[in-house]
PDB file of N, CA and C in Angstrom:
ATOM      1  N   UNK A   1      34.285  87.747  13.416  1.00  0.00           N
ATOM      2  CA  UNK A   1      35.474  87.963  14.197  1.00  0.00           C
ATOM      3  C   UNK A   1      35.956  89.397  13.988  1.00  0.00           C
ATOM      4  N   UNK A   2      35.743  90.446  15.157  1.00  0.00           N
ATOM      5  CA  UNK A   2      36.613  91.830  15.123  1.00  0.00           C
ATOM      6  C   UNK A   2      37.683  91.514  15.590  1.00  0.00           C
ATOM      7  N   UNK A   3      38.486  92.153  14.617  1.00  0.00           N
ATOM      8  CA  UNK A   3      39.833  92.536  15.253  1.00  0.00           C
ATOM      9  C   UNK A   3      40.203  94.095  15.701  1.00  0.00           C
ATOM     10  N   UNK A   4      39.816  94.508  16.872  1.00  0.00           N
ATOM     11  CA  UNK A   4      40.589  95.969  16.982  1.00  0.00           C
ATOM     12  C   UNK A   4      41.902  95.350  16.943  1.00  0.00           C
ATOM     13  N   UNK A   5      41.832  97.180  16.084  1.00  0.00           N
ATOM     14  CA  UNK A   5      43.688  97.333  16.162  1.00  0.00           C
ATOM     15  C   UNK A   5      43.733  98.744  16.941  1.00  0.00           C
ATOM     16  N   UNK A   6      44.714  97.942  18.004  1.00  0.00           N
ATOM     17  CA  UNK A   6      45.252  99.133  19.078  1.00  0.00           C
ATOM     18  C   UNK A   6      46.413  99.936  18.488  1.00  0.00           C
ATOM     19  N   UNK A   7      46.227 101.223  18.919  1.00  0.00           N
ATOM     20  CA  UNK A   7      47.323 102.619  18.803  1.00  0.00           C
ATOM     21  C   UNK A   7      48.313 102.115  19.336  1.00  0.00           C
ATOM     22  N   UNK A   8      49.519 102.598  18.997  1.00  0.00           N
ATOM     23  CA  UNK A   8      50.526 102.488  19.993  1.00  0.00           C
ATOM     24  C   UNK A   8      50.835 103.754  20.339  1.00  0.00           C
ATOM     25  N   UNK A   9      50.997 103.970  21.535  1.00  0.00           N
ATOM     26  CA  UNK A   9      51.431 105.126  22.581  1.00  0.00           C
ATOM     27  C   UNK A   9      52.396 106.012  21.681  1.00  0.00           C
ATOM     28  N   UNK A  10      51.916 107.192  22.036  1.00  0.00           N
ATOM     29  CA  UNK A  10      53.042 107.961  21.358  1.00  0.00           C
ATOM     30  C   UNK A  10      53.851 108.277  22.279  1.00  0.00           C
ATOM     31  N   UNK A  11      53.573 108.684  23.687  1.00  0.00           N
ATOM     32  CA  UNK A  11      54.746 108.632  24.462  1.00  0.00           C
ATOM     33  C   UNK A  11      55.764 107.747  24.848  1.00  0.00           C
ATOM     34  N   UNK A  12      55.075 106.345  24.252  1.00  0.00           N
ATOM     35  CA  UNK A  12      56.130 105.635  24.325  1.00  0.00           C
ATOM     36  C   UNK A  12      57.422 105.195  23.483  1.00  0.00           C
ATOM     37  N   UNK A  13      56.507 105.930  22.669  1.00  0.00           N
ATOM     38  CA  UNK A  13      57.930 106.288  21.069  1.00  0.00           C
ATOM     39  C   UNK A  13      58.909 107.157  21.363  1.00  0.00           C
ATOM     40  N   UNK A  14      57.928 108.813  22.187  1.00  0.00           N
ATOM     41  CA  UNK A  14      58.742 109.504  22.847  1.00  0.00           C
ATOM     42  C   UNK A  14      59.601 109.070  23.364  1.00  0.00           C
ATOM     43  N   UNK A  15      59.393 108.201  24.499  1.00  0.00           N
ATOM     44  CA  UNK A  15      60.211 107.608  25.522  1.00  0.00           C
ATOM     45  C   UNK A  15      61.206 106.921  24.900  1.00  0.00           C
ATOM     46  N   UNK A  16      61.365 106.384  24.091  1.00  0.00           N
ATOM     47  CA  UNK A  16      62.248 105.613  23.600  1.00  0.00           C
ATOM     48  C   UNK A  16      62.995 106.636  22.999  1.00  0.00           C
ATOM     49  N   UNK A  17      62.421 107.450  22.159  1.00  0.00           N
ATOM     50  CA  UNK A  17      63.400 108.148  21.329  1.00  0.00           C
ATOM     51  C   UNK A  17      64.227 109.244  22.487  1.00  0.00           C
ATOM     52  N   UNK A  18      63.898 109.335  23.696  1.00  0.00           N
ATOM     53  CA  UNK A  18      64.801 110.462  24.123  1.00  0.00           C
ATOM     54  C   UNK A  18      65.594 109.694  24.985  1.00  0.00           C
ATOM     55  N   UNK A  19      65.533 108.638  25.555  1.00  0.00           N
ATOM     56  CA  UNK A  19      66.287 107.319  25.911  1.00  0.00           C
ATOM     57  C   UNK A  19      67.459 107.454  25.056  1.00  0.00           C
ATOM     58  N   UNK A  20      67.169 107.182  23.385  1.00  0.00           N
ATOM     59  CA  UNK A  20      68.116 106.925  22.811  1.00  0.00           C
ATOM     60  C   UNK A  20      68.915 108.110  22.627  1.00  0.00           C
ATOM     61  N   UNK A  21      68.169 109.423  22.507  1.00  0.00           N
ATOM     62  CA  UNK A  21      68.839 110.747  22.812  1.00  0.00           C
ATOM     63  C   UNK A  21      70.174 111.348  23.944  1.00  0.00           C
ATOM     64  N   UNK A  22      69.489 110.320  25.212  1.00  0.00           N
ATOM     65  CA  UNK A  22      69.922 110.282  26.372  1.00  0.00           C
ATOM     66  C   UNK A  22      71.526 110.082  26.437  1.00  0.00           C
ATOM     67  N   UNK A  23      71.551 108.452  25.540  1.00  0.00           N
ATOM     68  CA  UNK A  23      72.897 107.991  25.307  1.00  0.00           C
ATOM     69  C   UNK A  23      73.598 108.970  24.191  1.00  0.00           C
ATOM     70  N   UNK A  24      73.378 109.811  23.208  1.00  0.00           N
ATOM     71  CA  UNK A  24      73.928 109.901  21.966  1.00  0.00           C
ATOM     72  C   UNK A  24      74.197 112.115  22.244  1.00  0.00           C
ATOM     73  N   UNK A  25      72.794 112.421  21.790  1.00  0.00           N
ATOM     74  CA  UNK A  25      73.307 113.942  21.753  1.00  0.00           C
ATOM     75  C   UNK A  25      72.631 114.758  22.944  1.00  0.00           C
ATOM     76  N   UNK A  26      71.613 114.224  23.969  1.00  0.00           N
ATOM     77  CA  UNK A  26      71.242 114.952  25.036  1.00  0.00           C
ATOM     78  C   UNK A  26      71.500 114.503  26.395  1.00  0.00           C
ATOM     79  N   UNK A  27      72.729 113.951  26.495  1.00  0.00           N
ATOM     80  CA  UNK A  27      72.952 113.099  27.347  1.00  0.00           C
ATOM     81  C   UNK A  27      72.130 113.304  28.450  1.00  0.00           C
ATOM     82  N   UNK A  28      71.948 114.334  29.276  1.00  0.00           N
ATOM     83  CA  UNK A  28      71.312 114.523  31.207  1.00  0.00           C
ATOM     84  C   UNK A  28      69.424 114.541  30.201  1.00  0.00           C
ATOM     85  N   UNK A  29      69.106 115.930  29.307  1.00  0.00           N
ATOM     86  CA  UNK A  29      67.969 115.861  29.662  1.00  0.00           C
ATOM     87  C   UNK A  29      67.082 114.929  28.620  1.00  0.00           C
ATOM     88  N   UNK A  30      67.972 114.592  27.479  1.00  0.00           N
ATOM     89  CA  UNK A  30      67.076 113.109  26.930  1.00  0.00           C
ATOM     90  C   UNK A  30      66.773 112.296  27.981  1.00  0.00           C
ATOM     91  N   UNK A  31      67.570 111.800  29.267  1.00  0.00           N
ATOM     92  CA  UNK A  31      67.323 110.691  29.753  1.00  0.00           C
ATOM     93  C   UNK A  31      66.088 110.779  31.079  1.00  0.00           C
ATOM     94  N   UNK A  32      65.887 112.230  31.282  1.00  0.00           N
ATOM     95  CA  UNK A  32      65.370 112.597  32.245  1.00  0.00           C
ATOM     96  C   UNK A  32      63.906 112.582  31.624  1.00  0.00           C
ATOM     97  N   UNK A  33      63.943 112.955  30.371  1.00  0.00           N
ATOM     98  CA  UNK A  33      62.827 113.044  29.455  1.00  0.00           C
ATOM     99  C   UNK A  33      62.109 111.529  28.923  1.00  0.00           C
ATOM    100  N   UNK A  34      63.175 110.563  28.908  1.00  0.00           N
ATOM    101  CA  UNK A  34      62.975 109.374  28.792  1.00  0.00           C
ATOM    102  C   UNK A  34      62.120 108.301  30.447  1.00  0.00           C
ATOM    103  N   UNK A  35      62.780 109.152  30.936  1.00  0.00           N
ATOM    104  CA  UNK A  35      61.637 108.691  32.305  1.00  0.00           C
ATOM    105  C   UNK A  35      60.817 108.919  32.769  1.00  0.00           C
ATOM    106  N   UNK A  36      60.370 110.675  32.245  1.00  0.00           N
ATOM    107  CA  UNK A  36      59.060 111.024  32.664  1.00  0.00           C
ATOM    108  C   UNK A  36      57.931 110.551  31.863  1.00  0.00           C
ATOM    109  N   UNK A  37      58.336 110.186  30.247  1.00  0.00           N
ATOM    110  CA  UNK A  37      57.431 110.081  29.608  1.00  0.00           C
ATOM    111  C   UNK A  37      56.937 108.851  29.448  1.00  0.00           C
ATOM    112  N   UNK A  38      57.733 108.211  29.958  1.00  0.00           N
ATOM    113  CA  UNK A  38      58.287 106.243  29.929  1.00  0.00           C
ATOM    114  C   UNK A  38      56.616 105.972  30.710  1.00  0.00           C
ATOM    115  N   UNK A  39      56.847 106.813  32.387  1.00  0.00           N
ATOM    116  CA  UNK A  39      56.253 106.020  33.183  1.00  0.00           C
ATOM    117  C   UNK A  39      54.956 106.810  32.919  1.00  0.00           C
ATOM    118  N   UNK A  40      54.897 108.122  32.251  1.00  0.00           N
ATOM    119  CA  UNK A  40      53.579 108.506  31.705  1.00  0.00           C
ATOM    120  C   UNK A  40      52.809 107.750  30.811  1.00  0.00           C
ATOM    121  N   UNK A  41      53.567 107.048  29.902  1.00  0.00           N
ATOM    122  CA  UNK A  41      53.144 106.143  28.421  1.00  0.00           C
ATOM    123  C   UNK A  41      52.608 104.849  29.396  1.00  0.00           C
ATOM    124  N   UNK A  42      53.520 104.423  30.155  1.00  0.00           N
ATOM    125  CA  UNK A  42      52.856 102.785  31.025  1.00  0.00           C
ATOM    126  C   UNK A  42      51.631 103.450  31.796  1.00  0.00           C
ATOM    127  N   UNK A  43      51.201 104.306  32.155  1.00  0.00           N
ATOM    128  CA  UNK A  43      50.068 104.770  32.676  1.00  0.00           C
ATOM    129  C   UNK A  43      49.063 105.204  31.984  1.00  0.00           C
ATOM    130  N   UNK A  44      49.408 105.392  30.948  1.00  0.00           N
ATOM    131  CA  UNK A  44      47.950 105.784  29.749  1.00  0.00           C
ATOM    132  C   UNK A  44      47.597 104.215  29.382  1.00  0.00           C
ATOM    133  N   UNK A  45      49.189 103.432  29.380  1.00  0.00           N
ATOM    134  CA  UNK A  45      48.498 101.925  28.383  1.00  0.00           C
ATOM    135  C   UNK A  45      47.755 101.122  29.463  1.00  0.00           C
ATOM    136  N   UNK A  46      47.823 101.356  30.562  1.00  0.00           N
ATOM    137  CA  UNK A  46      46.985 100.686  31.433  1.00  0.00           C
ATOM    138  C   UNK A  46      46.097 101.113  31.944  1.00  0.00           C
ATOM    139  N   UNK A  47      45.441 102.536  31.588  1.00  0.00           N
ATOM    140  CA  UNK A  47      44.316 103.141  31.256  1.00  0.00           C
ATOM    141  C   UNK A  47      43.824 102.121  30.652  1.00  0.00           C
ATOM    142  N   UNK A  48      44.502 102.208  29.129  1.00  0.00           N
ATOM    143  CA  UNK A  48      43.250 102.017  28.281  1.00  0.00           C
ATOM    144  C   UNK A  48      43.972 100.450  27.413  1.00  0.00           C
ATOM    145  N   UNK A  49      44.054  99.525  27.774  1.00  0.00           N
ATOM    146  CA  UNK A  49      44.940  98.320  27.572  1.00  0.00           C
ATOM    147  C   UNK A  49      44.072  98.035  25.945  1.00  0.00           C
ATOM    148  N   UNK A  50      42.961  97.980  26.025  1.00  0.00           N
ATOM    149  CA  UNK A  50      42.169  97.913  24.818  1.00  0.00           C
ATOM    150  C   UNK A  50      42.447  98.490  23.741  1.00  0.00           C
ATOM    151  N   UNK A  51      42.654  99.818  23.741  1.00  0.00           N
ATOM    152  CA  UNK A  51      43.294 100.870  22.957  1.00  0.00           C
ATOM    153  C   UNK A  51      44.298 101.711  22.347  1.00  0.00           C
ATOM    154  N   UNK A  52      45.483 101.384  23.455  1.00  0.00           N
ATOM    155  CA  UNK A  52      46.673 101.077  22.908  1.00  0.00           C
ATOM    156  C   UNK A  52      47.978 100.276  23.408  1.00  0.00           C
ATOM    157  N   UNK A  53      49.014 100.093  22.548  1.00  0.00           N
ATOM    158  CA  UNK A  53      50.048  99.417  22.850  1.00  0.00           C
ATOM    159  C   UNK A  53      51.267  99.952  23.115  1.00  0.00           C
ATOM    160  N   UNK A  54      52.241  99.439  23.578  1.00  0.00           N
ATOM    161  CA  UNK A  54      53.753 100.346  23.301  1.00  0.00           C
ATOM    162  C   UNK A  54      54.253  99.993  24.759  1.00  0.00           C
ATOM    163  N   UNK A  55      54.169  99.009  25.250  1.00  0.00           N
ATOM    164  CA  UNK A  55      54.518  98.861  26.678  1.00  0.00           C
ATOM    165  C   UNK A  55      55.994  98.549  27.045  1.00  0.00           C
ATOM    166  N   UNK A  56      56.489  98.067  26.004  1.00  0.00           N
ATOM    167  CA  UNK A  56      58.093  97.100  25.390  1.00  0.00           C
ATOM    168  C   UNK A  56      58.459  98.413  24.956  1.00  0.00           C
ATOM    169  N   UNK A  57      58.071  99.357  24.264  1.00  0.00           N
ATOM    170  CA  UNK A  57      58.884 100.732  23.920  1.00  0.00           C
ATOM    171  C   UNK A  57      59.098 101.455  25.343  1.00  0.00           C
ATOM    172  N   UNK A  58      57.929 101.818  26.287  1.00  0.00           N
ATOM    173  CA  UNK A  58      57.844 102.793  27.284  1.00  0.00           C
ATOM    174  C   UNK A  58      59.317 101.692  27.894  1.00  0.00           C
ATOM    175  N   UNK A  59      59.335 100.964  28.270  1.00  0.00           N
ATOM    176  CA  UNK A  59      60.140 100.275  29.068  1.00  0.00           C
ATOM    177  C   UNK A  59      61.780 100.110  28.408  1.00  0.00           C
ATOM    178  N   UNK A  60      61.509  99.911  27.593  1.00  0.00           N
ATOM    179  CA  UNK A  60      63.196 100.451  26.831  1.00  0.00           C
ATOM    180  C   UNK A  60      63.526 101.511  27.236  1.00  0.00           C
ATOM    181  N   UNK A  61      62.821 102.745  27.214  1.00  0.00           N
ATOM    182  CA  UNK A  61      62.962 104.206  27.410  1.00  0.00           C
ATOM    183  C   UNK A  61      63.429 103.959  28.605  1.00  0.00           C
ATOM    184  N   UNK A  62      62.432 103.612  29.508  1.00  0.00           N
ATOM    185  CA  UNK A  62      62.666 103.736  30.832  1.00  0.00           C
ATOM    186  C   UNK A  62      63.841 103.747  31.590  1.00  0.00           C
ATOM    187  N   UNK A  63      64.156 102.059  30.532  1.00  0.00           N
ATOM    188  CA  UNK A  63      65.793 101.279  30.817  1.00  0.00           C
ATOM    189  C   UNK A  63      67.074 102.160  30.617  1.00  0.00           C
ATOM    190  N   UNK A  64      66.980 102.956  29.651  1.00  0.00           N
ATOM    191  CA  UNK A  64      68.271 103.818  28.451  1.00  0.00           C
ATOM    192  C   UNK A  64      67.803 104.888  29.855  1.00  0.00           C
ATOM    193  N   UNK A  65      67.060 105.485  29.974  1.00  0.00           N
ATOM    194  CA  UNK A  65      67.152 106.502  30.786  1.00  0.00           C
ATOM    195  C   UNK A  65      67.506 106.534  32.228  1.00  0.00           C
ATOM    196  N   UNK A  66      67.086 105.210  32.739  1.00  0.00           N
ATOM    197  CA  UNK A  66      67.401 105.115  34.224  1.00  0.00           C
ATOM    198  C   UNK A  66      68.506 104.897  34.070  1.00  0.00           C
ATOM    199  N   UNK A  67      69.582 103.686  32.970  1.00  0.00           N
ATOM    200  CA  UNK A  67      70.832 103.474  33.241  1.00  0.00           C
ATOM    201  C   UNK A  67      71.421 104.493  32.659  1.00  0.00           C
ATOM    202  N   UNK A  68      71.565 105.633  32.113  1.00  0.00           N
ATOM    203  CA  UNK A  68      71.850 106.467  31.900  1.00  0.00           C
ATOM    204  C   UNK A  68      72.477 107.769  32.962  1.00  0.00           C
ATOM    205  N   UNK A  69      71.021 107.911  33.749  1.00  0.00           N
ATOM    206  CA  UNK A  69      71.052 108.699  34.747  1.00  0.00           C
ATOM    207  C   UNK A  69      72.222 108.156  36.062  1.00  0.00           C
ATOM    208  N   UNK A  70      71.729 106.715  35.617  1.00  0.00           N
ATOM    209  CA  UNK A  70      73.375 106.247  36.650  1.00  0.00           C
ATOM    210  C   UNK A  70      74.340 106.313  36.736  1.00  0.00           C
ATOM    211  N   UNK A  71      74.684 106.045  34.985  1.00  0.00           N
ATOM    212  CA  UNK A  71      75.733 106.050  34.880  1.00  0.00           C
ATOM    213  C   UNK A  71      76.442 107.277  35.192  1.00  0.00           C
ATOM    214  N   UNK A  72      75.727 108.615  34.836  1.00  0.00           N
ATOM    215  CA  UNK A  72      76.230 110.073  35.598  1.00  0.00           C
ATOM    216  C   UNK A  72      76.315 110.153  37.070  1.00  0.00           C
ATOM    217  N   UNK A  73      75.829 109.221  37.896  1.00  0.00           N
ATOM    218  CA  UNK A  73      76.005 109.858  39.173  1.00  0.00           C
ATOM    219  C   UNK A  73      76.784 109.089  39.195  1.00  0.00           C
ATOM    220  N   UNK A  74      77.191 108.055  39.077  1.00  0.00           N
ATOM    221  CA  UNK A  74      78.425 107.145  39.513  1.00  0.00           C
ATOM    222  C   UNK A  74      79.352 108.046  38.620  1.00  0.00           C
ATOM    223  N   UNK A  75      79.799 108.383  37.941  1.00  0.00           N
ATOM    224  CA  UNK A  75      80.727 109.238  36.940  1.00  0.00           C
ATOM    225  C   UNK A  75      81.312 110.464  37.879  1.00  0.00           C
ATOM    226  N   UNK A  76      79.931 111.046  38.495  1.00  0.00           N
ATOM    227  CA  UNK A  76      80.129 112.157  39.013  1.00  0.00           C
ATOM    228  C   UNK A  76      80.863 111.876  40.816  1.00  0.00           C
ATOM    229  N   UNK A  77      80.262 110.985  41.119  1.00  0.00           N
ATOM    230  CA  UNK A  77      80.543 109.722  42.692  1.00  0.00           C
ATOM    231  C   UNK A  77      82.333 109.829  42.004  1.00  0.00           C
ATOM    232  N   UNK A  78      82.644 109.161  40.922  1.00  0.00           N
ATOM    233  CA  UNK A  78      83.828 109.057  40.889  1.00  0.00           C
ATOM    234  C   UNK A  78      84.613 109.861  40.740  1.00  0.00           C
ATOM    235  N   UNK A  79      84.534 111.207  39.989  1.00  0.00           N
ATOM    236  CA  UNK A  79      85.105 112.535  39.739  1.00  0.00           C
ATOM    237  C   UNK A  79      85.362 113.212  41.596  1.00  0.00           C
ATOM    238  N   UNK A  80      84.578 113.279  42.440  1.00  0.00           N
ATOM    239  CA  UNK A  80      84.760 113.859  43.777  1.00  0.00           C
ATOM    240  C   UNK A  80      85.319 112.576  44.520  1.00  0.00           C
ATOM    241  N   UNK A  81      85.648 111.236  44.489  1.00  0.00           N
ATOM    242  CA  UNK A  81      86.258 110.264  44.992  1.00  0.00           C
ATOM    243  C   UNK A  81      87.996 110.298  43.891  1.00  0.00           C
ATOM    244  N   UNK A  82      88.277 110.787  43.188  1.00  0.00           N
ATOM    245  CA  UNK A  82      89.371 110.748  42.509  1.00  0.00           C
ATOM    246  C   UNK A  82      90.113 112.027  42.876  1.00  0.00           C
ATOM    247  N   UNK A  83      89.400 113.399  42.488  1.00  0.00           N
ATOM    248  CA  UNK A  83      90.342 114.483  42.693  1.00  0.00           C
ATOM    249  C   UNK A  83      90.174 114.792  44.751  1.00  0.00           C
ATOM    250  N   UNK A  84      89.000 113.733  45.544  1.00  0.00           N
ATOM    251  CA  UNK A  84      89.390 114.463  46.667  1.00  0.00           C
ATOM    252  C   UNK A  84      90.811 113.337  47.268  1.00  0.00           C
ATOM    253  N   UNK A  85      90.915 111.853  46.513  1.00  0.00           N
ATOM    254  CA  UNK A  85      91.756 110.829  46.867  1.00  0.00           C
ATOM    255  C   UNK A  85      92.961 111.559  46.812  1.00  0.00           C
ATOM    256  N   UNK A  86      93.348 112.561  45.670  1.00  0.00           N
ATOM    257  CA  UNK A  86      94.359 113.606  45.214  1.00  0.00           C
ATOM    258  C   UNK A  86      94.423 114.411  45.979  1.00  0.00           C
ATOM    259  N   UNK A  87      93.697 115.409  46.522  1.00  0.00           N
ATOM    260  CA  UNK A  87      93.842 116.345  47.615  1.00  0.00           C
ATOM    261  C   UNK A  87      94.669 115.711  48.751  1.00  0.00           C
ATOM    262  N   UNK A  88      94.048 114.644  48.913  1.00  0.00           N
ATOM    263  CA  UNK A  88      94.522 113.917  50.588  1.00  0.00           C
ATOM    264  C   UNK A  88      95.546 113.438  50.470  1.00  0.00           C
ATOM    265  N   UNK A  89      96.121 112.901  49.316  1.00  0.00           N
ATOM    266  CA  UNK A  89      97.575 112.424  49.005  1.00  0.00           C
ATOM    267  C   UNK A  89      98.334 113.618  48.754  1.00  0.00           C
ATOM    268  N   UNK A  90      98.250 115.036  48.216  1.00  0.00           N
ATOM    269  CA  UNK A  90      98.916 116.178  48.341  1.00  0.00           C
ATOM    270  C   UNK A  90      99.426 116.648  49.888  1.00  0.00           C
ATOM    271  N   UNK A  91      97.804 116.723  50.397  1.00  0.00           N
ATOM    272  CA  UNK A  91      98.112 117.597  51.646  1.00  0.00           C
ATOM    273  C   UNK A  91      99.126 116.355  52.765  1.00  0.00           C
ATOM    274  N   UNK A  92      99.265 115.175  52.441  1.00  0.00           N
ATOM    275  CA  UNK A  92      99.842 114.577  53.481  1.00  0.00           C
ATOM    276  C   UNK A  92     101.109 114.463  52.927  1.00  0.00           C
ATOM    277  N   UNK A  93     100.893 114.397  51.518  1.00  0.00           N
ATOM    278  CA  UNK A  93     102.354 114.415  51.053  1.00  0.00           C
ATOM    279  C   UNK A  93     103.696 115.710  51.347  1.00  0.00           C
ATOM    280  N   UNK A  94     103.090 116.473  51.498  1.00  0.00           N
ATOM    281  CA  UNK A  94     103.301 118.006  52.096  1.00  0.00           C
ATOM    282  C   UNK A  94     104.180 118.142  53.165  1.00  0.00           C
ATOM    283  N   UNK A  95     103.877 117.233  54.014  1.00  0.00           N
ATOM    284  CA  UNK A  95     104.180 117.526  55.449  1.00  0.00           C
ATOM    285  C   UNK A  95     105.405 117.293  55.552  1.00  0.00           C
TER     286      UNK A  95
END
């Protein structure tokens, strides 16, 4: 009975670790970094499925980084929906 033992992805450690970067001290480009490398790491492991593992890491990454990246555009969606709600209540208030 062989047992290979499969590698686990290093990009998918990457991926995870800049995911977690994403949320903590690099907020925009950890998370951006967490997605390129995420869906790079799920594409090497399904290269080579035999050879290595890390598919549950790439996909954490993936997760921290995509909801991440959302959470900034909705942040940012809300920053130009708040100060323009303010403009329009000034300028009518004005009149």
């Amino acid at each position: 009975m062989n047992a290979t033992l499969r590698q686990t992805s290093s990009l998918a450690v990457v991926s995870l670790v800049a995911g977690i970067l994403g949320w903590t001290l690099l907020p925009f480009l950890g998370s951006v970094a967490a997605v390129v490398t995420g869906h790079m790491a799920r594409s090497e492991i399904r290269r080579a499925p035999e050879r290595l593992e890390g598919d549950g890491l790439a996909i954490a990454g993936l997760v921290l980084g995509y909801l991440s990246i959302a959470m900034a555009v909705l942040l940012v969606f809300a920053i130009f929906l708040f100060f323009g709600g303010l403009a329009a209540f000034l300028a009518f208030a004005g009149r």
